[in-house]
Protein backbone atom coordinates (compact mmCIF):
# COMPACT_ATOMS: atom_id res chain seq x y z
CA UNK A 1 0.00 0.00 0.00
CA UNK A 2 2.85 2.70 0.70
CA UNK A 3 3.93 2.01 -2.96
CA UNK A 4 0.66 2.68 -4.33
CA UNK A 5 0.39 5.99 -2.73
CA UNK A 6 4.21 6.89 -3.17
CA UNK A 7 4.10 5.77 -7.02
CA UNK A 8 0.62 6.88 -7.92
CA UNK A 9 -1.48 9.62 -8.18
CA UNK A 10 -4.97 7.50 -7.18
CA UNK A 11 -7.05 9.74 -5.34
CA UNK A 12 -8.97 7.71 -3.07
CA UNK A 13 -7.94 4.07 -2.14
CA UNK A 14 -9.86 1.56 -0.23
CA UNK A 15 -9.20 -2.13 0.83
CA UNK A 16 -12.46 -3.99 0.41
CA UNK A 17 -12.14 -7.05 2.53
CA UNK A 18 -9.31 -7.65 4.69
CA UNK A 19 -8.45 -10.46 7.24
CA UNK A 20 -8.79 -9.87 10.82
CA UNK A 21 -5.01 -11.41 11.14
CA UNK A 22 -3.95 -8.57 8.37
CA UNK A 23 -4.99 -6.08 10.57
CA UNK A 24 -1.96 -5.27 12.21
CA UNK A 25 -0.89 -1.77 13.58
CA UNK A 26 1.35 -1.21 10.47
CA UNK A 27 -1.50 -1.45 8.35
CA UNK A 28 -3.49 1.11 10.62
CA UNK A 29 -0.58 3.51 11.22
CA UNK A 30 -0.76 3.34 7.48
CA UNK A 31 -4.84 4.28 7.38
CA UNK A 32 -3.88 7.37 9.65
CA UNK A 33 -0.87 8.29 7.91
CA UNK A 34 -2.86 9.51 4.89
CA UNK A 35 -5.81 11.69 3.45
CA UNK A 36 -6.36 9.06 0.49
CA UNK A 37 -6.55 6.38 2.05
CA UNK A 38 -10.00 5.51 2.74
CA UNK A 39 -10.98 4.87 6.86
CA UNK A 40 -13.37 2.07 6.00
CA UNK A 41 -11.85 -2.00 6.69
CA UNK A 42 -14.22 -4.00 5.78
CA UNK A 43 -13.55 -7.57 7.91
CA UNK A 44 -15.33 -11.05 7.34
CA UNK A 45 -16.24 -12.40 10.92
CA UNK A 46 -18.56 -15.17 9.41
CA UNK A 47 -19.42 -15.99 13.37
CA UNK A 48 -18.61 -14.97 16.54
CA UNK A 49 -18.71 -18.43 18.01
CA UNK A 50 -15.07 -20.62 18.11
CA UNK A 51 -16.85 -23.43 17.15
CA UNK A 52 -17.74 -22.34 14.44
CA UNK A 53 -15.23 -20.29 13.24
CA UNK A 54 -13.47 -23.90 13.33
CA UNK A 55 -15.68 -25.68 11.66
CA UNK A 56 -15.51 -22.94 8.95
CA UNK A 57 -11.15 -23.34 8.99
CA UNK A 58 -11.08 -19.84 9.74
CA UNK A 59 -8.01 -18.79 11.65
CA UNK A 60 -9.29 -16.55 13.92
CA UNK A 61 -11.44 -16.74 16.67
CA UNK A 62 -13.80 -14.46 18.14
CA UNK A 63 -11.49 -12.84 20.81
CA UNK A 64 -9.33 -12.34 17.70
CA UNK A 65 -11.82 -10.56 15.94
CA UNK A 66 -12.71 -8.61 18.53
CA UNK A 67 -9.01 -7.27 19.70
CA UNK A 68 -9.06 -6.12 16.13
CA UNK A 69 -12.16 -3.68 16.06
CA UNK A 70 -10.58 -2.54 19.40
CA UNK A 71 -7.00 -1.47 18.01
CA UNK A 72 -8.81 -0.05 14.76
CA UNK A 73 -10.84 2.21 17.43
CA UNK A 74 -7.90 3.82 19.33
CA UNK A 75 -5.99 4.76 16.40
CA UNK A 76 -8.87 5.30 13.90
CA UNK A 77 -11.98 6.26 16.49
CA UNK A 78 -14.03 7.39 13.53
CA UNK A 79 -13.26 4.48 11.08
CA UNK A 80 -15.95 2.65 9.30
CA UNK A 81 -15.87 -0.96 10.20
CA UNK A 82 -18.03 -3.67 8.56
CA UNK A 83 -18.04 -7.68 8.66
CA UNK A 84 -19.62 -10.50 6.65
CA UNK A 85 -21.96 -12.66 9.15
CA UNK A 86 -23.01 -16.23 7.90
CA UNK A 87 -26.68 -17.28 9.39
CA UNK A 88 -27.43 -20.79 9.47
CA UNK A 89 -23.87 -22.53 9.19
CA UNK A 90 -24.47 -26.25 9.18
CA UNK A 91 -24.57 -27.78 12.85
CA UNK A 92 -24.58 -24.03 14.21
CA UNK A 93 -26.94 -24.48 17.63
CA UNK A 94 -29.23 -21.47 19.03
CA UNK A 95 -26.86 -20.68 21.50
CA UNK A 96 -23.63 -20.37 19.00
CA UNK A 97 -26.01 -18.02 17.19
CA UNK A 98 -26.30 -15.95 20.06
CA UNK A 99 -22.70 -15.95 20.88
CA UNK A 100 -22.28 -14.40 17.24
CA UNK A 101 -25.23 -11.99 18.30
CA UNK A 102 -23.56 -10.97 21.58
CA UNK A 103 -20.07 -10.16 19.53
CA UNK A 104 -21.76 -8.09 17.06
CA UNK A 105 -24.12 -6.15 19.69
CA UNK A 106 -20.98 -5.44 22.08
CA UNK A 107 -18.57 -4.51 19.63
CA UNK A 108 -17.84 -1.17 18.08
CA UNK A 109 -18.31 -1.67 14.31
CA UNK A 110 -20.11 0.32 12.65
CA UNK A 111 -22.72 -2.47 10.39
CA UNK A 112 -22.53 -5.83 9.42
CA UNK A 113 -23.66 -7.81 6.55
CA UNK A 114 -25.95 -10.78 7.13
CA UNK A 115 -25.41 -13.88 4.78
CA UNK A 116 -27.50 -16.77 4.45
CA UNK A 117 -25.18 -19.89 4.34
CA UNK A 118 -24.34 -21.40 0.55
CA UNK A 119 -21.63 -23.64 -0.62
CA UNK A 120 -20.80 -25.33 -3.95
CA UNK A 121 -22.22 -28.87 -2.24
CA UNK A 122 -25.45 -27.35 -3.13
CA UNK A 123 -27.08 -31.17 -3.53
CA UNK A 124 -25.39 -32.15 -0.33
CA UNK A 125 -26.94 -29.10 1.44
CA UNK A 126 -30.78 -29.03 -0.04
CA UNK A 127 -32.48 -30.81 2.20
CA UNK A 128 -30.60 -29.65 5.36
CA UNK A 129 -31.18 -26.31 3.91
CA UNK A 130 -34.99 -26.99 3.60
CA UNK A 131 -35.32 -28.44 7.32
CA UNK A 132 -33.29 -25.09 8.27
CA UNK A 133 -34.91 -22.97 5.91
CA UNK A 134 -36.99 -20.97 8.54
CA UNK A 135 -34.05 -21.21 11.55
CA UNK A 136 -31.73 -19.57 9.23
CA UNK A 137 -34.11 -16.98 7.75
CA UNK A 138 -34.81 -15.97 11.60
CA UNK A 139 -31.21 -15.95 12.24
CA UNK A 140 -30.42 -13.71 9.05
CA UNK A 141 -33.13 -11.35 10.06
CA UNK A 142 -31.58 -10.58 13.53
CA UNK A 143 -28.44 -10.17 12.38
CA UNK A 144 -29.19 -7.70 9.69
CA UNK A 145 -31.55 -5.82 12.84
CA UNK A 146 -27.58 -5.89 14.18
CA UNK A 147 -25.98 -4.35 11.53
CA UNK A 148 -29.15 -1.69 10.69
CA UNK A 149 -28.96 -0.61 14.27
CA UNK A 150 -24.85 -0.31 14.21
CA UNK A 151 -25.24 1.77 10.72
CA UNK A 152 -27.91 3.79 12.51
CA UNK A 153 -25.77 4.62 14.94
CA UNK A 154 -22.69 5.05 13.18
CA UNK A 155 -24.59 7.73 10.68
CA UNK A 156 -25.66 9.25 14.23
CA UNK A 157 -22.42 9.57 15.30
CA UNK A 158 -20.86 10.85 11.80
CA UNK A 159 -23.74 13.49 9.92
CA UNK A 160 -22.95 13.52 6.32
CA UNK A 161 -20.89 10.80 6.13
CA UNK A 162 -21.15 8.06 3.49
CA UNK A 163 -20.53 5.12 5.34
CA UNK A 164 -17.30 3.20 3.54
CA UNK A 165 -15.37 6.25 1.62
């Protein structure tokens, strides 16, 4: 990223999805350090439950995740911060849902995006999908509540704003 903005002229520049792992305080010190680049990171959490987030071979955990939004909020207090949410991942109980509901309420993003869970094995899922069908829908439609009510508040707190430039 410091090459792009030493060797270019590019305006504006914006990372659209970024790992919670490649959020490191170089990469923020470089967020602050300039005008053009764009205070938006834009993480995939996918679930706030371990379990989960295993069973998904992600290599973070929730804590992770967390610590992240944390360090992007002392350096960057006014950063836009967004996540990917899966509803519905196979095997995911009520009470892993929640856990993924509790991260999202208590943290200080600023909106998520609710997915409902799809994969390639789309045979192999169908009729799990079908038995689920109205668990996940319930699930996606509390987590987008989330995110409406953290974009809400975020526009609240920043008048005039576009969320994500």
């Amino acid at each position: 990223m410091w090459r792009i903005l030493d060797e270019t002229g590019v305006e504006r520049l914006r990372i659209s999805s970024i790992e919670p792992m490649d959020v490191t305080e170089e990469l923020i010190a470089l967020f602050a350090s300039s005008e053009r680049m764009a205070q938006h990171f834009h993480m995939p959490l996918q679930s706030g439950c371990d379990r989960v987030l295993g069973a998904m071979h992600r290599w973070y955990r929730a804590e992770h995740y967390a610590r992240r939004v944390e360090l992007i909020r002392e350096r960057l207090p006014d950063a836009g911060i967004g996540a990917d949410v899966i509803a519905g991942f196979p095997g995911e109980t009520q009470a892993e849902h929640a856990e993924t509901v509790a991260l999202l309420s208590g943290s200080r993003s600023a909106t998520y995006t609710s997915f409902r869970i799809r994969s390639g094995r789309e045979r192999e899922l169908q009729s799990l999908r079908a038995r689920c069908a109205a668990v996940v829908k319930v699930r996606a439609r509390e987590l987008r509540a989330v995110g409406e009510g953290k974009l809400k508040a975020f526009r609240r707190r920043k008048p005039g704003v576009f969320y994500g430039c």
